[in-house]
PDB file of N, CA and C in Angstrom:
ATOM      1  N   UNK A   1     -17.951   5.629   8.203  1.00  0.00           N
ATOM      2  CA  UNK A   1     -16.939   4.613   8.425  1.00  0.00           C
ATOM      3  C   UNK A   1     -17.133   4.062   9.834  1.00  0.00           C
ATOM      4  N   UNK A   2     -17.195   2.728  10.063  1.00  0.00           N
ATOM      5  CA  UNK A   2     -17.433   2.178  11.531  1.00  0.00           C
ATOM      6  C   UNK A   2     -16.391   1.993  11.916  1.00  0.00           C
ATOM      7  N   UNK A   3     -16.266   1.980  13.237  1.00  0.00           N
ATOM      8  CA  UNK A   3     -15.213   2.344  14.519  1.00  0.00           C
ATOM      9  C   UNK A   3     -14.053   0.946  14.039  1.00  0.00           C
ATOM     10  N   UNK A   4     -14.793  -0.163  13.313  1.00  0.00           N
ATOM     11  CA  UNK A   4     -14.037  -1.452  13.589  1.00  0.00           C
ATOM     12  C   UNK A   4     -12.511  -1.151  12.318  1.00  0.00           C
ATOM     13  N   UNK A   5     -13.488  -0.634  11.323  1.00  0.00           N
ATOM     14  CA  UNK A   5     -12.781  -0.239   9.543  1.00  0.00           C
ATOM     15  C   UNK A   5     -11.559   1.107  10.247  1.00  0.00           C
ATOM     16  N   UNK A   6     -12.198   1.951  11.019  1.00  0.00           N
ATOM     17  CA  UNK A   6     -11.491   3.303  11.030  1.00  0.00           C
ATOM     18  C   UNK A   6      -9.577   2.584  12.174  1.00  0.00           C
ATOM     19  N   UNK A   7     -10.280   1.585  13.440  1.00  0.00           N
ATOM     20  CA  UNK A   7      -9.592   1.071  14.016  1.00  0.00           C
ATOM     21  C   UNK A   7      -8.544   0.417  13.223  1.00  0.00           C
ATOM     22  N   UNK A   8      -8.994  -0.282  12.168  1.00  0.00           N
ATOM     23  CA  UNK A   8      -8.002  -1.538  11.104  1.00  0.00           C
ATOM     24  C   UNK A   8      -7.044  -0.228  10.159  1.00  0.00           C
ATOM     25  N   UNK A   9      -7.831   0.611   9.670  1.00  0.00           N
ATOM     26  CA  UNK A   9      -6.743   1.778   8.582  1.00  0.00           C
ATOM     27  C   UNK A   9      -5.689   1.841   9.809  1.00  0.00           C
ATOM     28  N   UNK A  10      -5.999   2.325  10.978  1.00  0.00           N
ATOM     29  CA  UNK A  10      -4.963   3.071  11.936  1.00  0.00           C
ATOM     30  C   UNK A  10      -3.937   2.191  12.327  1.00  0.00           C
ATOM     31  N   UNK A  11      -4.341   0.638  12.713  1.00  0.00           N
ATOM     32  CA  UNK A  11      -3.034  -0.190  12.688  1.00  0.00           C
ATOM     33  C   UNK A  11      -2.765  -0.328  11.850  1.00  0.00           C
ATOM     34  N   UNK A  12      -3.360  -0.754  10.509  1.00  0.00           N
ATOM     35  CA  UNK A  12      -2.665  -0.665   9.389  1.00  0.00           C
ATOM     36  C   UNK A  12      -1.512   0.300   9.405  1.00  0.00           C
ATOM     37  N   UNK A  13      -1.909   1.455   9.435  1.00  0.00           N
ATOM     38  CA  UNK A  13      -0.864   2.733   9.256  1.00  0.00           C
ATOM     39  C   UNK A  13       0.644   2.471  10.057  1.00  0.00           C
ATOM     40  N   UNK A  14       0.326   2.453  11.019  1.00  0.00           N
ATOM     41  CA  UNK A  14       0.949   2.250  12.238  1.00  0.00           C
ATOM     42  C   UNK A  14       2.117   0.664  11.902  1.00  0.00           C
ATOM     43  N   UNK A  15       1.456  -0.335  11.387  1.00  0.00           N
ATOM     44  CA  UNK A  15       2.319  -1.633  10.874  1.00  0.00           C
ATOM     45  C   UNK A  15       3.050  -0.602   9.622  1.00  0.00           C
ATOM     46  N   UNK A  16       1.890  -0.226   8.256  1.00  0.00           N
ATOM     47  CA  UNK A  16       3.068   0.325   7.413  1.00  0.00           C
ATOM     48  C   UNK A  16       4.461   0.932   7.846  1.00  0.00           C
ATOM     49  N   UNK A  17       3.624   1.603   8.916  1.00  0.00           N
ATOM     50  CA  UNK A  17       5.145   3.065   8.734  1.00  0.00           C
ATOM     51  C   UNK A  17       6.021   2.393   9.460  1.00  0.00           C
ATOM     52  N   UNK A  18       6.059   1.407  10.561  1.00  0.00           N
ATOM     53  CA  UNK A  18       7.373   1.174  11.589  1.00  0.00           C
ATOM     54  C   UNK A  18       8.545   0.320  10.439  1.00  0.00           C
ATOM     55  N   UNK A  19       8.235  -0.380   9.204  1.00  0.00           N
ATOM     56  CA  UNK A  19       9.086  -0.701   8.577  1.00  0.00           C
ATOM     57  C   UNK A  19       9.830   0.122   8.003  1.00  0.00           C
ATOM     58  N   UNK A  20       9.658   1.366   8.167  1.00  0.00           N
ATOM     59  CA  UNK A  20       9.947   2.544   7.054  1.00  0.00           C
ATOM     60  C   UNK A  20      10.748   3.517   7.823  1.00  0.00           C
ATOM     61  N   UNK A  21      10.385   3.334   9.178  1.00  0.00           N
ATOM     62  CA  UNK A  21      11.139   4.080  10.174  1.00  0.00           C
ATOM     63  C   UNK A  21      12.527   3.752  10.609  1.00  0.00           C
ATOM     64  N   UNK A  22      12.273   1.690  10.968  1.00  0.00           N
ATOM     65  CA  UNK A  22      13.615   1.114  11.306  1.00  0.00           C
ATOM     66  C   UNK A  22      14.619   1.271  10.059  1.00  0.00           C
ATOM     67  N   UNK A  23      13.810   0.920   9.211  1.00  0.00           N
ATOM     68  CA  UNK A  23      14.411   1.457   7.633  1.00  0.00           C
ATOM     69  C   UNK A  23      15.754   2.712   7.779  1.00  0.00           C
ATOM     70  N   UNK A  24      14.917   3.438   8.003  1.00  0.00           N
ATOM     71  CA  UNK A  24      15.793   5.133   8.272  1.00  0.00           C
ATOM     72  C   UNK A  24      16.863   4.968   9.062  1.00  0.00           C
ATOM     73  N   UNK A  25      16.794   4.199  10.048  1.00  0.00           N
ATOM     74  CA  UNK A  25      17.816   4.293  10.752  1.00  0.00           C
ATOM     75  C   UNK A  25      18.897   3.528  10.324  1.00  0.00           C
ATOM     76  N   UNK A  26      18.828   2.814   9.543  1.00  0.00           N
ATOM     77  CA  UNK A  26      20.269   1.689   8.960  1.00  0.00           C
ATOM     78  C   UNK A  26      20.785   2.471   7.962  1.00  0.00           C
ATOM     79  N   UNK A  27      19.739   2.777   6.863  1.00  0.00           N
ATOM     80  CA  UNK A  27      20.036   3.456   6.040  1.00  0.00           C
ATOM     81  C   UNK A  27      19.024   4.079   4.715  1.00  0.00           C
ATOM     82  N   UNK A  28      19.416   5.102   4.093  1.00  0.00           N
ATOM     83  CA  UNK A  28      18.386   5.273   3.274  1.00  0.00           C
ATOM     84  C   UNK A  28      17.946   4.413   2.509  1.00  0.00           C
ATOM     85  N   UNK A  29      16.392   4.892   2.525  1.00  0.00           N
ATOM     86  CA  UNK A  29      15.631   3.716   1.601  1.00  0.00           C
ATOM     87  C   UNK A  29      15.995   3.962  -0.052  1.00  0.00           C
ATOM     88  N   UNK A  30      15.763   2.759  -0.653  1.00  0.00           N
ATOM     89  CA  UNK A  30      15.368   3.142  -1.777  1.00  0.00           C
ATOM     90  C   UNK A  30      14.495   4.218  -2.528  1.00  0.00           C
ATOM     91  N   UNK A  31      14.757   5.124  -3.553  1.00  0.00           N
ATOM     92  CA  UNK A  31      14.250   6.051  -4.354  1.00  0.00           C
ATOM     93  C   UNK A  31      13.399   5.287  -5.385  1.00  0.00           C
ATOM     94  N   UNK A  32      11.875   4.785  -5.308  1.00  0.00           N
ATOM     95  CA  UNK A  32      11.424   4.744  -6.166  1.00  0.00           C
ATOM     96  C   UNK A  32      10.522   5.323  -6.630  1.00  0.00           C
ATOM     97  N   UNK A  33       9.851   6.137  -6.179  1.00  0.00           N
ATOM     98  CA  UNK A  33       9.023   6.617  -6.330  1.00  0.00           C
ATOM     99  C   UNK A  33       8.983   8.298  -6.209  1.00  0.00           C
ATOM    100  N   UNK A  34       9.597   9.102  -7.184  1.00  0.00           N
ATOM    101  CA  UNK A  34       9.835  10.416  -7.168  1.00  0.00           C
ATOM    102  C   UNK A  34       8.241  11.218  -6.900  1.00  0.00           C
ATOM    103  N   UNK A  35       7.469  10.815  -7.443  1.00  0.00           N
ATOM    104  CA  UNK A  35       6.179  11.921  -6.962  1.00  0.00           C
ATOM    105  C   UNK A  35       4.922  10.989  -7.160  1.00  0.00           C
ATOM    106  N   UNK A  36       3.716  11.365  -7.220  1.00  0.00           N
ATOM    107  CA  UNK A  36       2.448  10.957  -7.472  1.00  0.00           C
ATOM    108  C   UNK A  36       1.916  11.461  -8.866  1.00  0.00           C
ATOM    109  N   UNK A  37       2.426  12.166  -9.728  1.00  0.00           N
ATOM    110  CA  UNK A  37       1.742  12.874 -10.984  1.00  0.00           C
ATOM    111  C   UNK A  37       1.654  11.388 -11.947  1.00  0.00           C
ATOM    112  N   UNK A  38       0.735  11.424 -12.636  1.00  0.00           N
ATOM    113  CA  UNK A  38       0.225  10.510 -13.637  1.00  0.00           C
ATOM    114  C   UNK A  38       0.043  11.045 -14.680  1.00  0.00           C
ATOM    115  N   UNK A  39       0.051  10.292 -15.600  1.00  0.00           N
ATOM    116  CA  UNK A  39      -0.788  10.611 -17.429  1.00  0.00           C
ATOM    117  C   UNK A  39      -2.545  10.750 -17.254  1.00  0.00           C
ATOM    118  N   UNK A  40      -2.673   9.637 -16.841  1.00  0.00           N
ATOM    119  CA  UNK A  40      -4.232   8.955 -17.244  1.00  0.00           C
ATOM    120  C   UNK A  40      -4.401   8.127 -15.585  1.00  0.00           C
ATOM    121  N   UNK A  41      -5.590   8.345 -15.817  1.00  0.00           N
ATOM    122  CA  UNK A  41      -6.458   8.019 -14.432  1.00  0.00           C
ATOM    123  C   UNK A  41      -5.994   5.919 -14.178  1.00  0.00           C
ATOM    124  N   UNK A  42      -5.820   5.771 -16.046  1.00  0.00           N
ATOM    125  CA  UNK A  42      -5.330   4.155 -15.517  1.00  0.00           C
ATOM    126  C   UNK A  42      -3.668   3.484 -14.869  1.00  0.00           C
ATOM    127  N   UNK A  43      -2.588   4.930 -15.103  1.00  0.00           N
ATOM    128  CA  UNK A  43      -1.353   4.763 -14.863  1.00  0.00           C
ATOM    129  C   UNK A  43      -1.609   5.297 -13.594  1.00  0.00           C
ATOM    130  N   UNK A  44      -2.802   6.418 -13.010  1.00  0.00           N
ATOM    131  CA  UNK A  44      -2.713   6.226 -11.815  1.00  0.00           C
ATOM    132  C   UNK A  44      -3.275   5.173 -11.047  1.00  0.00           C
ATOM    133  N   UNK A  45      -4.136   4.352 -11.176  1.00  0.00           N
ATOM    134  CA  UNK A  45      -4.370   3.031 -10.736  1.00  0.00           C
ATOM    135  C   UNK A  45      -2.913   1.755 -10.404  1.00  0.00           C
ATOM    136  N   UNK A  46      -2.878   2.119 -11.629  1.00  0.00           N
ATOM    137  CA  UNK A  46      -1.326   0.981 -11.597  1.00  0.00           C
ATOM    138  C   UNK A  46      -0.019   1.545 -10.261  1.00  0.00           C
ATOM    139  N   UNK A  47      -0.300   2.995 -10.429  1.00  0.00           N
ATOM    140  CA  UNK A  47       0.714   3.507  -9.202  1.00  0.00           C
ATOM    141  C   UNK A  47      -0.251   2.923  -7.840  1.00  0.00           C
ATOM    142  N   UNK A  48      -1.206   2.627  -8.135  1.00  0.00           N
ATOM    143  CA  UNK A  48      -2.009   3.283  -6.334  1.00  0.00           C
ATOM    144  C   UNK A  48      -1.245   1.105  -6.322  1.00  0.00           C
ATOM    145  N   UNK A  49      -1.932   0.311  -7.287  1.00  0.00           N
ATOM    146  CA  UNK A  49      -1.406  -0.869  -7.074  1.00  0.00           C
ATOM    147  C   UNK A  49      -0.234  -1.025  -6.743  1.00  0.00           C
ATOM    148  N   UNK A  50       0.752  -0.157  -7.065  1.00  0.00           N
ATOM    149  CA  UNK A  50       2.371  -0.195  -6.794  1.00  0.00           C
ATOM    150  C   UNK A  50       2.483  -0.044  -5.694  1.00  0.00           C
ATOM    151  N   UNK A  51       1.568   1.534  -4.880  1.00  0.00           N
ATOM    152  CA  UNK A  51       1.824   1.535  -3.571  1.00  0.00           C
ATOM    153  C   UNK A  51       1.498   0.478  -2.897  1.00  0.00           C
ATOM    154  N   UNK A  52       0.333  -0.211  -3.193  1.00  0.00           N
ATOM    155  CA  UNK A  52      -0.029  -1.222  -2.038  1.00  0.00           C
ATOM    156  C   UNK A  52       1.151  -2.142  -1.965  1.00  0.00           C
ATOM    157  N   UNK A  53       1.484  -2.553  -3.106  1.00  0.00           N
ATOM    158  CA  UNK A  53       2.605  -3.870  -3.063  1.00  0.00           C
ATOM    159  C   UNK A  53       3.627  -3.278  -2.650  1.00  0.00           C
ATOM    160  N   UNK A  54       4.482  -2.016  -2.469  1.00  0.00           N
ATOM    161  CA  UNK A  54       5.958  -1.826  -1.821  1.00  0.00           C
ATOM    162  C   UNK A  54       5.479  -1.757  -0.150  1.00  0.00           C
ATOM    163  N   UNK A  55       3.954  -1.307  -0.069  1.00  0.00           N
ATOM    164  CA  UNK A  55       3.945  -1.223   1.253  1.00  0.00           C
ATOM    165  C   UNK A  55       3.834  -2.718   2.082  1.00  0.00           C
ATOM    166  N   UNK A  56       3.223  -4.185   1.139  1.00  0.00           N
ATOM    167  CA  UNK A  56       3.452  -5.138   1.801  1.00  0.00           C
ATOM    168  C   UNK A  56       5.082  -5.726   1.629  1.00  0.00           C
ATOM    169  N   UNK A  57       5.491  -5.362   0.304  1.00  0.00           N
ATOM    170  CA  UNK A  57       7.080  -5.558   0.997  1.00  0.00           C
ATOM    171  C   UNK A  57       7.979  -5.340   1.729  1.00  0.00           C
ATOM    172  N   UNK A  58       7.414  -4.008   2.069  1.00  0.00           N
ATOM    173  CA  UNK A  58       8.304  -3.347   3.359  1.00  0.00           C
ATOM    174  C   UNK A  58       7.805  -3.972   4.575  1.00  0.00           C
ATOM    175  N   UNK A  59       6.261  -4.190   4.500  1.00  0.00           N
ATOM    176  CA  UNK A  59       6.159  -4.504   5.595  1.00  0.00           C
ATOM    177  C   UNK A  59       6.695  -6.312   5.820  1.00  0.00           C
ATOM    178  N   UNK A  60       6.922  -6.666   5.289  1.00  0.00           N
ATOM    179  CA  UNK A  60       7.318  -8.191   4.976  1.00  0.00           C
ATOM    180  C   UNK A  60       8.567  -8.428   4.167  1.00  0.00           C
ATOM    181  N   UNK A  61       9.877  -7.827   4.659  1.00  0.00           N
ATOM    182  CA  UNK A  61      10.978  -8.057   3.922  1.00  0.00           C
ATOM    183  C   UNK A  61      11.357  -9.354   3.682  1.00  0.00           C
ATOM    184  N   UNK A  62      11.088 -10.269   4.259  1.00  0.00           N
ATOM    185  CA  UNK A  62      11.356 -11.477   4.070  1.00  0.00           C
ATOM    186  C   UNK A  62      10.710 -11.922   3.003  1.00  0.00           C
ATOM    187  N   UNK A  63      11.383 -12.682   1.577  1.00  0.00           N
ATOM    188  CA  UNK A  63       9.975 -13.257   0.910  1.00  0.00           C
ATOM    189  C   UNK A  63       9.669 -14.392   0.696  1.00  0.00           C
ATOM    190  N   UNK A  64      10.316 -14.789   1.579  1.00  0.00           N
ATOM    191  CA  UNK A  64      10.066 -16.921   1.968  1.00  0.00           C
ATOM    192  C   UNK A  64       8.738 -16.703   2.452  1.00  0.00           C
ATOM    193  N   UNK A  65       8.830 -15.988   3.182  1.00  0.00           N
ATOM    194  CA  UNK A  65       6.981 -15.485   4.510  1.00  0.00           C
ATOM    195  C   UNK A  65       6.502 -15.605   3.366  1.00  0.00           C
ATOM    196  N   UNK A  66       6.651 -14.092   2.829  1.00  0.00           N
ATOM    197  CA  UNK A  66       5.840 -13.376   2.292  1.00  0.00           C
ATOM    198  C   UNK A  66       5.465 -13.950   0.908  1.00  0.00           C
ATOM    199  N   UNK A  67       5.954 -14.811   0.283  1.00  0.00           N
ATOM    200  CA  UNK A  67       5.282 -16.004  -0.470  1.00  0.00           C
ATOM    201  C   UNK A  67       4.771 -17.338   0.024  1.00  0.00           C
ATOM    202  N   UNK A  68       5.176 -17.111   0.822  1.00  0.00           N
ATOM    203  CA  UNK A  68       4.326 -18.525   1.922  1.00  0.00           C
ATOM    204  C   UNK A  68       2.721 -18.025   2.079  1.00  0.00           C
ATOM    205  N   UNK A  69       3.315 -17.020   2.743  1.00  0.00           N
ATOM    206  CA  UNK A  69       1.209 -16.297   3.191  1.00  0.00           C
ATOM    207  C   UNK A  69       1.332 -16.005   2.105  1.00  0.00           C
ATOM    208  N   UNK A  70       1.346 -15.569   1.314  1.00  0.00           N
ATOM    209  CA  UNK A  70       0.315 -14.762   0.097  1.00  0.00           C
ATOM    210  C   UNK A  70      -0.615 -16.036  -0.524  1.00  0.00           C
ATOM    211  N   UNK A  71      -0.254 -17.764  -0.474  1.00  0.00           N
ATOM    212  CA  UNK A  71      -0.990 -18.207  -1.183  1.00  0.00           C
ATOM    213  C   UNK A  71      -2.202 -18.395   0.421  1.00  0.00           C
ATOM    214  N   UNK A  72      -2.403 -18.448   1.490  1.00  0.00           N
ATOM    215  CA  UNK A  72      -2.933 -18.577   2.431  1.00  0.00           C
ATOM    216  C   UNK A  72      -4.164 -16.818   2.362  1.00  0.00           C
ATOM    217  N   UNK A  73      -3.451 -15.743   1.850  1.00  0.00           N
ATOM    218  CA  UNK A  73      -4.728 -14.978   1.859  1.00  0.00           C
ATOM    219  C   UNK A  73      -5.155 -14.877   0.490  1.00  0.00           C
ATOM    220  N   UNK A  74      -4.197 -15.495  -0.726  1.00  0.00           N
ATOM    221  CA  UNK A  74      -4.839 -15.538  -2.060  1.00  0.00           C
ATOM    222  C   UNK A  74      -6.463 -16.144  -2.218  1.00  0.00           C
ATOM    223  N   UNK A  75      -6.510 -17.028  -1.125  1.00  0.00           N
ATOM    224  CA  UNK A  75      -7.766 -17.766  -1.443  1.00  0.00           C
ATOM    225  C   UNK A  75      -9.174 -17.291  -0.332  1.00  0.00           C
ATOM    226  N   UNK A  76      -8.686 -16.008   0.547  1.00  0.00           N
ATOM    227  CA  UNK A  76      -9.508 -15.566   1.538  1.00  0.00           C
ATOM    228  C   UNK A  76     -10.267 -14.091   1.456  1.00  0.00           C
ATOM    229  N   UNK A  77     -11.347 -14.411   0.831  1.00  0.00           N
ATOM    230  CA  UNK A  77     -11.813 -13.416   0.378  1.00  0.00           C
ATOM    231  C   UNK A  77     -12.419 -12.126   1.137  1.00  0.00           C
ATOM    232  N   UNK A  78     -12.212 -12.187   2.055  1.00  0.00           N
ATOM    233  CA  UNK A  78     -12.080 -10.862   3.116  1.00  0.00           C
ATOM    234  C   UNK A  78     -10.567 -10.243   3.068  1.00  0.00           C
ATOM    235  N   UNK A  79      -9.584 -11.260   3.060  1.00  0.00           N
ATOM    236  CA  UNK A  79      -8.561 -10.367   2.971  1.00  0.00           C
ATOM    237  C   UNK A  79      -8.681  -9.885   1.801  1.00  0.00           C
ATOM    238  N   UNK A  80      -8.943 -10.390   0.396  1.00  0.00           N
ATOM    239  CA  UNK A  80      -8.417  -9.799  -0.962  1.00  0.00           C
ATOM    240  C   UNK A  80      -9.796  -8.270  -0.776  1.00  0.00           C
ATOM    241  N   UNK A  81     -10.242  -8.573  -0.404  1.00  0.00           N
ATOM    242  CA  UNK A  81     -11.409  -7.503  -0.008  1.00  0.00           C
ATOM    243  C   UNK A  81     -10.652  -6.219   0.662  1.00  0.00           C
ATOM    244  N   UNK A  82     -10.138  -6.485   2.005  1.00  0.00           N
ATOM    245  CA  UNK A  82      -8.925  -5.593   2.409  1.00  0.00           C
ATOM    246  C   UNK A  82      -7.834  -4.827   1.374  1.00  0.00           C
ATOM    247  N   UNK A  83      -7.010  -5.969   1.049  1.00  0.00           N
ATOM    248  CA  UNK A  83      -6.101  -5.504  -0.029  1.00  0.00           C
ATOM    249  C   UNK A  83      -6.519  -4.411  -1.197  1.00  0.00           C
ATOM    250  N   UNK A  84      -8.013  -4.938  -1.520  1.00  0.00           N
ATOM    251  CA  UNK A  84      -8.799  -3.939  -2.553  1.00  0.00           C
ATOM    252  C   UNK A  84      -8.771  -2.573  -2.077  1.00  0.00           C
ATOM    253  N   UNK A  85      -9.762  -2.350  -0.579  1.00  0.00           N
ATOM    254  CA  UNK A  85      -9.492  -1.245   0.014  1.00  0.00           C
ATOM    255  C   UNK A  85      -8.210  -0.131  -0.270  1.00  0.00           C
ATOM    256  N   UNK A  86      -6.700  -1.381   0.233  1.00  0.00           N
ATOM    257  CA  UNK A  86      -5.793  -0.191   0.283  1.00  0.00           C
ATOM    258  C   UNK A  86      -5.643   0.258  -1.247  1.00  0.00           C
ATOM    259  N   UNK A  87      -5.917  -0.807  -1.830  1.00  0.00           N
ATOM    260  CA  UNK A  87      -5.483   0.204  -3.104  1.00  0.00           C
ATOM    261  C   UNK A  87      -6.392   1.417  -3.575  1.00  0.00           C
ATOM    262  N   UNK A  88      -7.874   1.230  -2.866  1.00  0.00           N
ATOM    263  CA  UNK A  88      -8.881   2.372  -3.461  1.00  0.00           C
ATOM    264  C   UNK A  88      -8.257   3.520  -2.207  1.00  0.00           C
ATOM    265  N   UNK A  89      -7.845   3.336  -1.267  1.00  0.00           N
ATOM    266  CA  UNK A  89      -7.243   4.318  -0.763  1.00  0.00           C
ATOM    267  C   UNK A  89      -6.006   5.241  -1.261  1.00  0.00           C
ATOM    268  N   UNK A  90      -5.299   4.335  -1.626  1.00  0.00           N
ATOM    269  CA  UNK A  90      -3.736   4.554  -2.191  1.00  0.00           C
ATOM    270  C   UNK A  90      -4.525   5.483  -3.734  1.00  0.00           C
ATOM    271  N   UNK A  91      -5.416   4.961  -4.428  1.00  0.00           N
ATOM    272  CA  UNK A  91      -5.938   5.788  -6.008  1.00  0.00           C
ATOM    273  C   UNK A  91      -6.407   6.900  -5.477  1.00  0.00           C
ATOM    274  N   UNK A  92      -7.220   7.222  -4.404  1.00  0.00           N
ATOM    275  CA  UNK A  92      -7.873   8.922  -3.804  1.00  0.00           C
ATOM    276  C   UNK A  92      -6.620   9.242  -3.931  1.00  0.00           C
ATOM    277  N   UNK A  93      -5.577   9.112  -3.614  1.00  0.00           N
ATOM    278  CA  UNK A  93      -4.305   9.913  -2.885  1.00  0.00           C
ATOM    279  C   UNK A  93      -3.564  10.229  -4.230  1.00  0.00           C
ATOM    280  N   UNK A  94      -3.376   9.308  -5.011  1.00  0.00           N
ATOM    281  CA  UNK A  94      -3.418   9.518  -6.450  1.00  0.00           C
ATOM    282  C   UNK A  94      -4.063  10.817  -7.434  1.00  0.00           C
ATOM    283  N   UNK A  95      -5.414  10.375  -7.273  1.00  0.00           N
ATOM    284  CA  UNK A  95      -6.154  11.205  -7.838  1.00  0.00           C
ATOM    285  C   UNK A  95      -6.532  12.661  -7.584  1.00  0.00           C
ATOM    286  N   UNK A  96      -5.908  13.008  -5.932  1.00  0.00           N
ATOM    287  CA  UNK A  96      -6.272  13.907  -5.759  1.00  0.00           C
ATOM    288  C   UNK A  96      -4.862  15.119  -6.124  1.00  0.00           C
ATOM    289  N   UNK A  97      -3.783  13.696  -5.885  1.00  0.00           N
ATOM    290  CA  UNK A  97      -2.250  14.576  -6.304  1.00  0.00           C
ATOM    291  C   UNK A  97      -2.355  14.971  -8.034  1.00  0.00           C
ATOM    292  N   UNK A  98      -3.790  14.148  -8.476  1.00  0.00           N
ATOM    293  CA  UNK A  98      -3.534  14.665 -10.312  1.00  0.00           C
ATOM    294  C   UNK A  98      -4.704  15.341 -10.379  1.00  0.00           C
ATOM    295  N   UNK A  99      -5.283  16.200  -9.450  1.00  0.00           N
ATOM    296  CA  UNK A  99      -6.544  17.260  -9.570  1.00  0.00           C
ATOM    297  C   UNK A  99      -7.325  16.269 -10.179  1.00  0.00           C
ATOM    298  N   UNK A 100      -7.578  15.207  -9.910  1.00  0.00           N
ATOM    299  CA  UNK A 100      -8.415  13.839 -10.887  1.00  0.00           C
ATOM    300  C   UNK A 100      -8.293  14.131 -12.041  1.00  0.00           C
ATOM    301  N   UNK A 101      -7.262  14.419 -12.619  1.00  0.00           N
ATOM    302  CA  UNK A 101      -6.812  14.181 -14.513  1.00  0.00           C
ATOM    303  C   UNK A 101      -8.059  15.086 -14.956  1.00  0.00           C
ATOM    304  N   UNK A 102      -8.248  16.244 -13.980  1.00  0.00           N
ATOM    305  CA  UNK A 102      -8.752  17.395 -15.022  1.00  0.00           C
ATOM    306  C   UNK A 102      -8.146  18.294 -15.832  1.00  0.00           C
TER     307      UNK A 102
END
């Protein structure tokens, strides 16, 4: 992994979690997501996609923005490249919480 990719996960991380933190302090978040266990390796895909999308809503509560930009990186194929990433990240985390559906 090069220093530039390992640098981008870590702010990434760092943008995810501060929405999640100020979050805590107003009040509890929403319960949606009780665990990581899956059926099939494709309902865990669909979860790892779920994570990515609550994590850009949190990070973007607003959704005037956050439908404003989405058609601005819909058409930028480095970002949808990114976006791909988190979700192959978000499916390891998946897969490893379902012993990979052995």
């Amino acid at each position: 992994m090069t220093i530039k990719c390992t640098t981008a996960i870590g702010i990434a991380v760092l943008v995810l979690g501060l929405p999640l933190s100020l979050q805590a302090q107003d009040k509890a978040p929403e319960r949606w997501l009780p665990n990581l266990i899956t059926e099939t390796p494709q309902e865990g895909f669909e979860l790892a996609v779920k994570l990515s999308r609550m994590g850009v809503k949190s990070t973007q509560p607003d959704k005037e923005v956050l439908f404003r930009e989405r058609a601005k990186y819909a058409q930028n194929g480095e970002a949808l490249m990114h976006a791909s990433e988190v979700v192959a990240i978000h499916f390891q985390t998946v897969a490893a919480a379902n012993s990979y559906w052995k």
